[in-house]
Protein backbone atom coordinates (compact mmCIF):
# COMPACT_ATOMS: atom_id res chain seq x y z
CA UNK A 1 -58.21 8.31 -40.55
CA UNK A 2 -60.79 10.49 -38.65
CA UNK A 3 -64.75 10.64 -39.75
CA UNK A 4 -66.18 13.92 -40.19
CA UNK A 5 -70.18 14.65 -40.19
CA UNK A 6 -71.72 17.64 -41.27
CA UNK A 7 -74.80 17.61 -39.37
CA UNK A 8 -77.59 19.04 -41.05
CA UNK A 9 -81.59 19.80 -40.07
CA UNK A 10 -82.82 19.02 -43.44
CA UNK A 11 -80.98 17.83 -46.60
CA UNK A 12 -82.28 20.20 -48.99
CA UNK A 13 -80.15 22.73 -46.19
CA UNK A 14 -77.06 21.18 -48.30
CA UNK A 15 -78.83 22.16 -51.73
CA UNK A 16 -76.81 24.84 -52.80
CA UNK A 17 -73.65 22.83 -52.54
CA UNK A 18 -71.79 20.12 -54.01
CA UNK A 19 -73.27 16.80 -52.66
CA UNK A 20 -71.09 15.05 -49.99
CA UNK A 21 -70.54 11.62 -48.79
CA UNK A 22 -70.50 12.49 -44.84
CA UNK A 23 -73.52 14.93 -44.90
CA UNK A 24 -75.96 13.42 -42.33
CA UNK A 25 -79.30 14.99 -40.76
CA UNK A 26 -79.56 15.69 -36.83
CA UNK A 27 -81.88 13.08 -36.28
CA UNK A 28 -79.49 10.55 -38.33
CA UNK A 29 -76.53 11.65 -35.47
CA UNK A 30 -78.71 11.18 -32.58
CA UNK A 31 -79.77 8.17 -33.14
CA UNK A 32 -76.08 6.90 -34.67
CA UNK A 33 -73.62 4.82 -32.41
CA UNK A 34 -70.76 6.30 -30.99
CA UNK A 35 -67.52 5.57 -32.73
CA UNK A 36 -65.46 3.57 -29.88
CA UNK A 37 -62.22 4.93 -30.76
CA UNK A 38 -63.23 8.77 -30.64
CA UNK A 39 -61.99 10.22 -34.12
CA UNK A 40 -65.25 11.70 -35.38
CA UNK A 41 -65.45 15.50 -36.08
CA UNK A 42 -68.45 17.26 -36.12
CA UNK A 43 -69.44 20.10 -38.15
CA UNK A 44 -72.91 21.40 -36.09
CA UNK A 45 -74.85 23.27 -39.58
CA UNK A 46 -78.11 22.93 -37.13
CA UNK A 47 -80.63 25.72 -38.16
CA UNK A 48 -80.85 27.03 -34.56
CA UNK A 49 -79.03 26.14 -31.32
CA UNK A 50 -82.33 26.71 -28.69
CA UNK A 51 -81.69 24.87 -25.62
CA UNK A 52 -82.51 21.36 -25.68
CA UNK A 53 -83.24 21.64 -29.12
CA UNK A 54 -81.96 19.64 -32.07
CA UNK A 55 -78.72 21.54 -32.77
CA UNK A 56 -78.07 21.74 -29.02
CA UNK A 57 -78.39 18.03 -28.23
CA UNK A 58 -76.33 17.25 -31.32
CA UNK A 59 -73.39 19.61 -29.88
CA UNK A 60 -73.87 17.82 -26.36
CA UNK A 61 -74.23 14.45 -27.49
CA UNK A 62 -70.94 15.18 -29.56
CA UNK A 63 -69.09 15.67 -26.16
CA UNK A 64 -70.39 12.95 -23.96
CA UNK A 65 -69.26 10.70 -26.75
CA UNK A 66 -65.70 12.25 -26.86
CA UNK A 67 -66.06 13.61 -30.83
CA UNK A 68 -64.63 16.76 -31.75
CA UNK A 69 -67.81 19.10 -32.44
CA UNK A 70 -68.14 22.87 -33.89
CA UNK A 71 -69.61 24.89 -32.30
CA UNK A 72 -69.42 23.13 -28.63
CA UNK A 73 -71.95 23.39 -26.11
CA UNK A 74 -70.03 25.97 -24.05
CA UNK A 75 -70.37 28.14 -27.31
CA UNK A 76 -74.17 27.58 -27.61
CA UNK A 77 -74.32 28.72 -24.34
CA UNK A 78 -72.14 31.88 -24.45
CA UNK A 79 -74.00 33.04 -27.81
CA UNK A 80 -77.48 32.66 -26.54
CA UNK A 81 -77.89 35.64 -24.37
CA UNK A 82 -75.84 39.07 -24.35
CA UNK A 83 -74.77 38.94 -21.19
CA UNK A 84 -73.04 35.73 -21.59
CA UNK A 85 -71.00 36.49 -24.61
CA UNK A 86 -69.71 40.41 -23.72
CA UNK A 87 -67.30 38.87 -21.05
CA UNK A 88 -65.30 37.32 -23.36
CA UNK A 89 -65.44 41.08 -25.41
CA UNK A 90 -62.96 42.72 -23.36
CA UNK A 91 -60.13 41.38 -25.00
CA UNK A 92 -60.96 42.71 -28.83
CA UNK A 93 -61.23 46.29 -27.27
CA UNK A 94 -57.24 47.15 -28.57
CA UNK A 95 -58.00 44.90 -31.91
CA UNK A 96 -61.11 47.42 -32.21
CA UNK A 97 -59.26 50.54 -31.64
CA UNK A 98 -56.95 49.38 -34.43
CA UNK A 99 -59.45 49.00 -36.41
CA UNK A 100 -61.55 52.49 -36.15
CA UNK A 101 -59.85 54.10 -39.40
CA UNK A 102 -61.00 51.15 -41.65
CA UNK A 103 -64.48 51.09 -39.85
CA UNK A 104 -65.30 54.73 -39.65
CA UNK A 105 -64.31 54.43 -43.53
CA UNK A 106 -68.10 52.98 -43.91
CA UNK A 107 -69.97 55.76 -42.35
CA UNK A 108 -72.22 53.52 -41.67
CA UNK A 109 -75.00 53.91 -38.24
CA UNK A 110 -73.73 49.86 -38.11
CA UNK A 111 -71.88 47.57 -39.62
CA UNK A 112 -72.90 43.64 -40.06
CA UNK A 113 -69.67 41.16 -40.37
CA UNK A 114 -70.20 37.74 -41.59
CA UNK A 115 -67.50 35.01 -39.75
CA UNK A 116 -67.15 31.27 -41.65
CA UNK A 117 -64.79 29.28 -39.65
CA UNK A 118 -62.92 32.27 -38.58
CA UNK A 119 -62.77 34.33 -41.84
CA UNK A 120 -63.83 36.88 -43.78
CA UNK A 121 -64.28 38.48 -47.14
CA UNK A 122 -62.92 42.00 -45.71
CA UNK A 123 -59.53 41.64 -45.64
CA UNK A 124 -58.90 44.74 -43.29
CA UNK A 125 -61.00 42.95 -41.18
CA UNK A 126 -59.61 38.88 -40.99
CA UNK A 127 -57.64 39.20 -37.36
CA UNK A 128 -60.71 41.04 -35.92
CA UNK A 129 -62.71 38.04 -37.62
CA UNK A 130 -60.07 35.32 -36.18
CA UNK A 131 -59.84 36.20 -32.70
CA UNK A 132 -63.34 37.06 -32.58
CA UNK A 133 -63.92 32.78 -33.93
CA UNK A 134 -61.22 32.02 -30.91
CA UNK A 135 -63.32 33.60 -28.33
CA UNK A 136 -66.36 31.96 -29.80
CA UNK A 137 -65.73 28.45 -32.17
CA UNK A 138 -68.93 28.47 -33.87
CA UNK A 139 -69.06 27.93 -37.85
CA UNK A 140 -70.84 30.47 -39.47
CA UNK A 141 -71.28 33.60 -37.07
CA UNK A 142 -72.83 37.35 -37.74
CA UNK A 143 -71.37 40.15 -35.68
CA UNK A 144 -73.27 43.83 -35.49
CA UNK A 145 -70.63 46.45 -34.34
CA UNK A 146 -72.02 50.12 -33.72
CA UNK A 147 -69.89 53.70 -33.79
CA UNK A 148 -68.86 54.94 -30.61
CA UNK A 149 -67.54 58.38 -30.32
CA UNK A 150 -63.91 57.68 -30.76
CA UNK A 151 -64.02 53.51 -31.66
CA UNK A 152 -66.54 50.84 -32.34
CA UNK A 153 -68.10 48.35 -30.04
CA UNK A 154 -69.60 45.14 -30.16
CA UNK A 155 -72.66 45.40 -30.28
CA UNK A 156 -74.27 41.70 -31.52
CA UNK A 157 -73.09 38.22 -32.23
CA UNK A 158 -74.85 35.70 -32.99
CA UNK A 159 -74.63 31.89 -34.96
CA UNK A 160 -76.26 31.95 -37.92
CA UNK A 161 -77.43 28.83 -40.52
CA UNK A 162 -76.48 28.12 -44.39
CA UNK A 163 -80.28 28.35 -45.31
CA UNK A 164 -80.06 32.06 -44.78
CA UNK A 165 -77.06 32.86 -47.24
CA UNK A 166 -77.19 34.36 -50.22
CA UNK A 167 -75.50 33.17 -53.09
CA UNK A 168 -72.13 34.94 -52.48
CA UNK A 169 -72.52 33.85 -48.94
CA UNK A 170 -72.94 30.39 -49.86
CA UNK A 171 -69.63 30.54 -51.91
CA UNK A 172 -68.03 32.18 -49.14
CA UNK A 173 -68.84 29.15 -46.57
CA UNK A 174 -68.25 26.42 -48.97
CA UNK A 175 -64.51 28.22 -49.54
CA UNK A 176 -64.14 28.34 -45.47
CA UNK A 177 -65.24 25.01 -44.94
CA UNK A 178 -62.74 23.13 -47.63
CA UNK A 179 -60.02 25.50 -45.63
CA UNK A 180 -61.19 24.48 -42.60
CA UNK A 181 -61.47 20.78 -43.01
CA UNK A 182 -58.18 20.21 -45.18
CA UNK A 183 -55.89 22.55 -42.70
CA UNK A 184 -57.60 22.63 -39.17
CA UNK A 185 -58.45 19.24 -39.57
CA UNK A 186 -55.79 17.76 -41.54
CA UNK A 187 -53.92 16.04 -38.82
CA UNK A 188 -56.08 14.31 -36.11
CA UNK A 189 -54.82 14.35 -32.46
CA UNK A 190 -52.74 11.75 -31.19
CA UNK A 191 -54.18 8.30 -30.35
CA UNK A 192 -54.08 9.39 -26.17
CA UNK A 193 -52.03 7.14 -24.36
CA UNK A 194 -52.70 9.32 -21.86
CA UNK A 195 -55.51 10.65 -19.14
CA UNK A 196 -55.01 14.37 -19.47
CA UNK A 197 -52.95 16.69 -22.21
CA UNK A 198 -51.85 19.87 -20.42
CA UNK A 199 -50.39 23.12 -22.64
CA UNK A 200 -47.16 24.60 -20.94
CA UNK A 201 -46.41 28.03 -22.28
CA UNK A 202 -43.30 29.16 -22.45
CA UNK A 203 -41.48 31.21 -24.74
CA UNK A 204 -37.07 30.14 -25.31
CA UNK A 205 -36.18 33.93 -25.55
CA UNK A 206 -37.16 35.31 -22.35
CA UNK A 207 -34.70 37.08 -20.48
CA UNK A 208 -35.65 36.19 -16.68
CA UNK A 209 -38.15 33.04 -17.75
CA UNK A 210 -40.27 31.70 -14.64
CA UNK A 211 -38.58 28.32 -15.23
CA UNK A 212 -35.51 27.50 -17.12
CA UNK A 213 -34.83 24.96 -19.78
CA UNK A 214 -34.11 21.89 -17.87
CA UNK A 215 -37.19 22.43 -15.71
CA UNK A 216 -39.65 22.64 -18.33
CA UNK A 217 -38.08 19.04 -19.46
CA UNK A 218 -38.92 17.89 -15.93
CA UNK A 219 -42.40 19.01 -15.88
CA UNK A 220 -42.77 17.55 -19.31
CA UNK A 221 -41.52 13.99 -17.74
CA UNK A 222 -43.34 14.22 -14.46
CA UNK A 223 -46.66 14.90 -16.74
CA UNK A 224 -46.06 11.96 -18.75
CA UNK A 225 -45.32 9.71 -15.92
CA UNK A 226 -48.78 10.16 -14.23
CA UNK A 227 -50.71 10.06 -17.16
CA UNK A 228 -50.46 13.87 -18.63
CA UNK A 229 -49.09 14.42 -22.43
CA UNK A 230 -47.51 17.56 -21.34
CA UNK A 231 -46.48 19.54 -24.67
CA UNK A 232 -44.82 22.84 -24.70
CA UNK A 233 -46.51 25.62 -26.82
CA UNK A 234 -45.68 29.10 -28.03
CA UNK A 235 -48.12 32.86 -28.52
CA UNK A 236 -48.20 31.57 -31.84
CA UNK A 237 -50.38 28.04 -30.61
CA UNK A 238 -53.17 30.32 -29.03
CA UNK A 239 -55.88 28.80 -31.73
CA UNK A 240 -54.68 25.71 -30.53
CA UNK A 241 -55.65 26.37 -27.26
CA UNK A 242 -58.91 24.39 -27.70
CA UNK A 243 -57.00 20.80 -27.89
CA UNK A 244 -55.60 20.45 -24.63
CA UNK A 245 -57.48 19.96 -21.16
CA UNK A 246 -55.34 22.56 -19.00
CA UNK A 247 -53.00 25.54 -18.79
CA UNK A 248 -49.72 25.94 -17.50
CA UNK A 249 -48.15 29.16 -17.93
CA UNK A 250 -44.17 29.15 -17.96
CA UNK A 251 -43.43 33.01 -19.04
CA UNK A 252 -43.71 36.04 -16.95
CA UNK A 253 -47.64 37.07 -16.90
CA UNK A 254 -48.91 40.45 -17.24
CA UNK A 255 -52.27 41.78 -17.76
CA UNK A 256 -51.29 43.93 -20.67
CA UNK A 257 -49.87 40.51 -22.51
CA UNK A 258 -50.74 37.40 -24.50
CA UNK A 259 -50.06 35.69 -21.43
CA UNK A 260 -53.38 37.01 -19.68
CA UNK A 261 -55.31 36.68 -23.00
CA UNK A 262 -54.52 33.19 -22.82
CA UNK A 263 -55.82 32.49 -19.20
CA UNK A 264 -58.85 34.14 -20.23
CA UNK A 265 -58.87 31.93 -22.83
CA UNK A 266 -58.44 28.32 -21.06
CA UNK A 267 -61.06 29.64 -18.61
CA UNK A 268 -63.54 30.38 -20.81
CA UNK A 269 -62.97 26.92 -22.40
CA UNK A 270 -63.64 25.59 -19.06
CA UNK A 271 -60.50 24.13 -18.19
CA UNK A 272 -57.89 24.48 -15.25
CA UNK A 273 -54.88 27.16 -15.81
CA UNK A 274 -51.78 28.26 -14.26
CA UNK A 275 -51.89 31.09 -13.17
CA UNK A 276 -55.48 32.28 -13.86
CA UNK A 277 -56.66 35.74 -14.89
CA UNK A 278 -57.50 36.45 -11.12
CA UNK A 279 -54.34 36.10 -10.00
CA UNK A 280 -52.64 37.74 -12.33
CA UNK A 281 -54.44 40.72 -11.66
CA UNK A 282 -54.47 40.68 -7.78
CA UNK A 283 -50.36 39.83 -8.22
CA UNK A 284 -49.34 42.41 -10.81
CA UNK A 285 -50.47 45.56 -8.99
CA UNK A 286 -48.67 45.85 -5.43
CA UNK A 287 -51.11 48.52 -4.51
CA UNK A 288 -54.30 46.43 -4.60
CA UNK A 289 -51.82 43.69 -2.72
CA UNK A 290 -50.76 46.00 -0.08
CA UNK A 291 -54.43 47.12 0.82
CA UNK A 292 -55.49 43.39 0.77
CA UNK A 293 -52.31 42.14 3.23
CA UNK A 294 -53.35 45.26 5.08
CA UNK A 295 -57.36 44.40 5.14
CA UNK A 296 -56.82 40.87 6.21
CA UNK A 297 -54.10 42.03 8.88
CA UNK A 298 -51.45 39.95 7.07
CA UNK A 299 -48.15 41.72 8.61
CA UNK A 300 -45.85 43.73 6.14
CA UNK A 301 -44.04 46.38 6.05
CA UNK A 302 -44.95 49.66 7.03
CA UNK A 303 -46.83 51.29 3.60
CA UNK A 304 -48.35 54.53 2.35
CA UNK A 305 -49.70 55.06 -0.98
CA UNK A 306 -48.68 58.16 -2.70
CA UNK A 307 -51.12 59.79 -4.67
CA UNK A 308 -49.91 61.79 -7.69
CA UNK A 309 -52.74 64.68 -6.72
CA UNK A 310 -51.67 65.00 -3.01
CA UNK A 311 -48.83 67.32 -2.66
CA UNK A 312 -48.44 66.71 1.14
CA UNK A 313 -48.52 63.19 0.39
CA UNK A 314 -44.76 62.77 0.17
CA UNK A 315 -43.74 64.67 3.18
CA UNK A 316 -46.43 62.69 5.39
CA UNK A 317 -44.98 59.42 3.84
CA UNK A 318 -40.95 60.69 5.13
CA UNK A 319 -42.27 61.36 8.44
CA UNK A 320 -44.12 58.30 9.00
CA UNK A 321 -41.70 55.50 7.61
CA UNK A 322 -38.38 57.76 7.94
CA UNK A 323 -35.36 57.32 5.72
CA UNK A 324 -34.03 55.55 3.91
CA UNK A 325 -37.76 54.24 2.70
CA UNK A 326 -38.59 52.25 -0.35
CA UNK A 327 -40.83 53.83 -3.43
CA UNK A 328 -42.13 51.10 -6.03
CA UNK A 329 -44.32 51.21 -8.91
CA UNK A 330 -47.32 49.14 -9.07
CA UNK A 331 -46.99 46.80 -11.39
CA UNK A 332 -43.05 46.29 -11.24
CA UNK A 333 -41.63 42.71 -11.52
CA UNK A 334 -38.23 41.02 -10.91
CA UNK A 335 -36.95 44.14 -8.51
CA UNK A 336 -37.31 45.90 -11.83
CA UNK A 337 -39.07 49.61 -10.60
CA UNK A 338 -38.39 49.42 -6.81
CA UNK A 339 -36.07 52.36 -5.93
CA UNK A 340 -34.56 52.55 -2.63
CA UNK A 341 -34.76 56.47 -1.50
CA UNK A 342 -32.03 58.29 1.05
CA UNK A 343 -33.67 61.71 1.55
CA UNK A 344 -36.31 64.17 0.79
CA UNK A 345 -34.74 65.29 -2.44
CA UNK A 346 -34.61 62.22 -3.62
CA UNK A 347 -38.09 61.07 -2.97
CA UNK A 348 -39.25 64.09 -4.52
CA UNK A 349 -37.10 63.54 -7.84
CA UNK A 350 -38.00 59.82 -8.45
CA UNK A 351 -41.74 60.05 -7.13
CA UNK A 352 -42.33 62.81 -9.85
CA UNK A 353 -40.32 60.14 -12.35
CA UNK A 354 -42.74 57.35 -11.46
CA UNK A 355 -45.89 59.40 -10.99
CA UNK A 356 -45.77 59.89 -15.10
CA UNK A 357 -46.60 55.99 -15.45
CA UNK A 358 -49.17 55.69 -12.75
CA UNK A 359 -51.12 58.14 -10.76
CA UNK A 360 -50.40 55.65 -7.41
CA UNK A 361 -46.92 54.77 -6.53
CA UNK A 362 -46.36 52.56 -2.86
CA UNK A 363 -44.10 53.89 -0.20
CA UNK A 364 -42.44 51.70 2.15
CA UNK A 365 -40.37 51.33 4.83
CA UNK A 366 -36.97 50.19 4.20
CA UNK A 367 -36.38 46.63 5.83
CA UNK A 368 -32.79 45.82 5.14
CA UNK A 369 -32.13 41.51 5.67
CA UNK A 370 -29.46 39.88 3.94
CA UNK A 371 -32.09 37.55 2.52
CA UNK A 372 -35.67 37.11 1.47
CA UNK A 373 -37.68 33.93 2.46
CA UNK A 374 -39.36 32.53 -0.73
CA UNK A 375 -42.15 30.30 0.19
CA UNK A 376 -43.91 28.72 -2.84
CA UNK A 377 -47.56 27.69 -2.17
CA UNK A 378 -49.83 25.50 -4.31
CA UNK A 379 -53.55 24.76 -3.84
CA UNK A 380 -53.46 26.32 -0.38
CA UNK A 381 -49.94 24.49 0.84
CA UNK A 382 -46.72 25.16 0.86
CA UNK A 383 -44.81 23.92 -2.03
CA UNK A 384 -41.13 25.04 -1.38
CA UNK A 385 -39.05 27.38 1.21
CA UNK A 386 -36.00 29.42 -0.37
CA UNK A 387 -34.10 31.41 1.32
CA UNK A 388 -32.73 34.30 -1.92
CA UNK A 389 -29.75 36.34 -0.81
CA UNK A 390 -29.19 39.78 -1.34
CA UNK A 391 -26.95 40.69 -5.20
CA UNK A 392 -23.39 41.49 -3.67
CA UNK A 393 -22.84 44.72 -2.77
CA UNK A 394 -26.68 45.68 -3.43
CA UNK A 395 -29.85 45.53 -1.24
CA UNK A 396 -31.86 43.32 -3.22
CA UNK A 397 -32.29 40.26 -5.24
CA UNK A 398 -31.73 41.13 -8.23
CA UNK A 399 -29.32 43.91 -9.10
CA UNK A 400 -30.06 45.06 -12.87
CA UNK A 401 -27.01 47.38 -13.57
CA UNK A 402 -25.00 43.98 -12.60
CA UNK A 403 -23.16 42.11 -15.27
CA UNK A 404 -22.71 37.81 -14.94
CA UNK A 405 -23.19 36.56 -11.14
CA UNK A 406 -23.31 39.81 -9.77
CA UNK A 407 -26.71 40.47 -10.84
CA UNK A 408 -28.26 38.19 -8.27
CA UNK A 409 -27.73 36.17 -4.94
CA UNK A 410 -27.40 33.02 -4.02
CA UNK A 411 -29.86 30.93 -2.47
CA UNK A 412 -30.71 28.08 0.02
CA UNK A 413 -33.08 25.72 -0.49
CA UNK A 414 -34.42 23.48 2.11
CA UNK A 415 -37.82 21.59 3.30
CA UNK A 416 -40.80 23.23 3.95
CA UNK A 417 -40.60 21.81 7.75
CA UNK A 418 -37.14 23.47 8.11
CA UNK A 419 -38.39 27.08 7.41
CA UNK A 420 -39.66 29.12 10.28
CA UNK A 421 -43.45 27.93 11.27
CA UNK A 422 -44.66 31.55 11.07
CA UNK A 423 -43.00 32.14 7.68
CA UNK A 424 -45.13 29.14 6.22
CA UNK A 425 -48.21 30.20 7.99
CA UNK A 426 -48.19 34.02 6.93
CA UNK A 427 -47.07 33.06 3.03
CA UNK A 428 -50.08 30.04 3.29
CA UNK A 429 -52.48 33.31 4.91
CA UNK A 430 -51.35 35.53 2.23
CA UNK A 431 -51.50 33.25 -1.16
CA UNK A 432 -54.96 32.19 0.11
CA UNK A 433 -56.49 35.92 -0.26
CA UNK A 434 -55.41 35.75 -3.93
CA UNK A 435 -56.86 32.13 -4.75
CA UNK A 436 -55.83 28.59 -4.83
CA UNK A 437 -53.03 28.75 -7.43
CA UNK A 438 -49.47 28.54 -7.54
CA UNK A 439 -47.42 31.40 -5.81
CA UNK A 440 -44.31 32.76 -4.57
CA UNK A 441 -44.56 35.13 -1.34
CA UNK A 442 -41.42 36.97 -0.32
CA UNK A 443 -40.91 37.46 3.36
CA UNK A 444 -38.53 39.25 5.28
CA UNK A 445 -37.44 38.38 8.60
CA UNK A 446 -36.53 41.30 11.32
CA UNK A 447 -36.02 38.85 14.85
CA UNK A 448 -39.70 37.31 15.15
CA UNK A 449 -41.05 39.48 12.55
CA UNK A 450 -42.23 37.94 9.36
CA UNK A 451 -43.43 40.59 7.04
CA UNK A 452 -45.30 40.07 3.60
CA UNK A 453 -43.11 42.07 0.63
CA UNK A 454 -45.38 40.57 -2.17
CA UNK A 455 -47.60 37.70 -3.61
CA UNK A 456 -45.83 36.64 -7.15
CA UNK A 457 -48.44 34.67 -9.13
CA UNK A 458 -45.90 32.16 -11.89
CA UNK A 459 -42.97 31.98 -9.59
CA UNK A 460 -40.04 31.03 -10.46
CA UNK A 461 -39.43 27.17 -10.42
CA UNK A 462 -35.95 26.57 -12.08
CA UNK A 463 -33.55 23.34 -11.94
CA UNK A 464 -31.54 23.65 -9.59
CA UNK A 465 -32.43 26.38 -7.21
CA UNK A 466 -35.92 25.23 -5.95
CA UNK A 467 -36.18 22.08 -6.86
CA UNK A 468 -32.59 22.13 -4.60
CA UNK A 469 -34.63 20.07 -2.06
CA UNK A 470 -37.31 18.03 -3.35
CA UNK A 471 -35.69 17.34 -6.57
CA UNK A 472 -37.83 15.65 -9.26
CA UNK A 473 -40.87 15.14 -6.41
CA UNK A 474 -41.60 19.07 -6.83
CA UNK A 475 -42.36 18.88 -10.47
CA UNK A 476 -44.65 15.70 -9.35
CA UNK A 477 -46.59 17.85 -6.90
CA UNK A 478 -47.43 20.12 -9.44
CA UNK A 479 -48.32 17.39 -12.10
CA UNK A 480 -50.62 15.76 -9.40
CA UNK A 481 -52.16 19.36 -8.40
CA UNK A 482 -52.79 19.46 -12.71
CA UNK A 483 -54.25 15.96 -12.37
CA UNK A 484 -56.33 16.49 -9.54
CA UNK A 485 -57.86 19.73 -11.17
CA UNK A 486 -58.81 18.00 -14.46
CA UNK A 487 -60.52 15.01 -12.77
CA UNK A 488 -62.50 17.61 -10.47
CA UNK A 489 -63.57 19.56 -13.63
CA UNK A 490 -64.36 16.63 -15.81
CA UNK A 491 -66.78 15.47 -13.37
CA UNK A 492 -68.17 18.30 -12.80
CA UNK A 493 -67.00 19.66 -9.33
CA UNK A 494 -65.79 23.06 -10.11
């Protein structure tokens, strides 16, 4: 059964409420020996967390021993200055907007909300209240938010201690804290038996999932068999988040998703993720891509960028990459959005179409191959090579008005030291301007030209298609690349 502390500066802190066996004071937990079997939780109730102060050390000490402490260190240190805390704001700016009607209700110049253990009195208010305890795990929190002229903002937040609540207040934590401690708490973490655990998210009704069901079983195994507890987790396990010591997401990422909310997450908790909220940025938009290949003189296709404002900008785009060309929104995925375009009239027709979702739309010259090279790079090496053949009868992969096997090629998989040299180097060249993640880059091949089509951050890694080659050794490499990541950022090389 685990131990729990509530760590206290002074005793009389605990006055107001009902006397408890595990209540201890700060100096009582510093100078306490670590349990050797690391099941203690700690509840920090420190009047102030000051660097290198009492409630600090207590959080810190907590850690090096390996006990389960609220709020951790990492919080401390995000809450102490403004600057620190308003990255992690970014994601509550939809919550907010949601949330104007009830707030503008107040007509207040501010408005003060009180957090214990990630609720809150004002019902209207509890998911603003959770996610806002998910960004930052701290007890007892106050948050200021001020009017804007058509939402609120964020405007303070900041821990606060049980000495300064009134009596309501007081009722209000004690309530939180039995919640918290019989549900949050209830069921300790396994007895590891294992190095590392590592989160794979993936959700069992996606339509085109990154990795299919018998894959996710073999990264699961390959985990387990170098010392990971690999466990597979759903949107709903975000507040879970905290338990595990990496990220691996197994759905298709977006920014506009849970799946980016969750990389922001596991980074801001400090630990290693797959793919990480750089990369999915840089990868979802295939204008920011094409200037980068461009930029870096990474060879691709000839591009223009159509600009919704520009009327000549479509006639200057048919003279200079010629018919039939290629138009494709930005942030398309899966061939989903790419239009292949046989005349003026037609560029003119689906431009204006794709000009009402974005006010940039990429041009490109049409580069017909009966296959793409797939080259799949991890940590700055090349993982896989695929060769993905064209949908029968259609020029690309994937052929969406398709029913059953029509509605994509086949493929060849084979090893890395098979595919073209310059095909590895220019995918290796291009996945390295992104970061040092996992990625798919799609090449076509015109005689000795290799051109760049894209950068896919999450690429697809199913059973039977790219493992094809390596077999159970490619779900290995990726374990290890996990493994490696977790020992760099436990001891502190990040």
């Amino acid at each position: 059964m685990n131990k729990q502390f509530i760590v206290v500066d002074r005793t009389e802190d605990w006055a107001p409420f009902y006397p408890v066996q595990n209540l201890i004071t700060a100096e009582e937990y510093l100078g306490s020996d670590p349990s050797p079997d690391h099941s203690v939780q700690v509840i920090n109730l420190c009047r102030d967390y000051k660097y290198l102060g009492k409630g600090y050390y207590c959080s810190l000490l907590a850690e090096a021993r390996g006990d389960r402490v609220l709020p951790s260190v990492r919080t401390i240190n995000d809450l102490s200055k403004r600057r620190m805390y308003t990255l992690g704001l970014a994601s509550l700016e939809k919550l907010l907007q949601k949330k104007k009607t009830e707030l503008h209700k107040l007509e207040l110049e501010s408005y003060t909300l009180r957090i214990y253990f990630g609720t809150t009195p004002v019902e209207e208010l509890q998911g603003l209240a959770r996610q806002l305890f998910d960004l930052f795990p701290c007890p007892l929190m106050e948050v200021v938010f001020k009017p804007l002229e058509t939402t609120w903002a964020v405007e303070v937040v900041r821990p606060l201690s049980i000495h300064q609540l009134e009596e309501s207040g007081q009722d209000e934590f004690a309530a939180a804290l039995d919640h918290f401690s019989s549900k949050v708490w209830k069921k300790p973490r396994r007895k590891k038996s294992y190095s590392y655990d590592l989160a794979m998210l993936a959700d069992a009704q996606e339509a085109l999932p990154p990795s299919n069901k018998k894959a996710l079983e073999n990264f699961v195994l390959a985990g387990r068999q170098i010392g990971i507890d690999v466990e597979l987790i759903a949107k709903r396990d975000y507040p879970r988040l905290t338990e595990y010591d990496s990220l691996f997401i197994r759905e298709t990422t977006n920014v506009d998703h849970h799946t980016y909310q969750f990389a922001q997450k596991a980074e801001f908790l400090n630990i290693p993720v797959i793919d990480d909220t750089n990369s999915i940025l840089k990868c979802a938009n295939k204008v920011y891509l094409a200037e980068l290949l461009q930029e870096n003189e990474v060879s691709t296709p000839l591009t223009r960028i159509l600009y919704r404002d520009n009327p000549h900008g479509l006639a200057e785009a048919a003279e200079a990459l010629g018919f039939p060309l290629v138009l494709k929104i930005p942030d398309g995925s899966f061939s989903r959005g790419v239009h292949k375009v046989k005349d003026m009239t037609e560029l003119e027709t689906i431009a204006k179409q794709l000009f009402h979702s974005s006010v940039l739309v990429l041009a490109q010259e049409f580069m017909y191959t009966d296959f793409d090279w797939r080259i799949g790079v991890l940590g700055g090496r090349a993982l896989f090579a695929c060769k993905y053949f064209m949908s029968e009868g259609h020029w690309q992969i994937y052929n969406h008005a398709a029913k059953g096997s029509r509605r994509s090629g086949g493929f060849t998989t084979m090893a890395v030291e098979q595919a073209p040299e310059e095909a590895i180097k220019v995918a290796v060249k291009a996945s390295n301007l992104i970061g040092n993640s996992l990625y798919g880059v799609d090449i076509k091949q015109s005689g000795d030209r290799f051109s760049v089509i894209e950068v896919n951050d999450n690429p697809n890694i199913d059973a039977g298609i790219e493992d094809a080659h390596l077999g159970r050794l490619l779900y290995h490499r990726v374990m290890e690349h996990f493994f490696s990541e977790m020992e760099r950022y436990r001891y502190g090389a990040k």
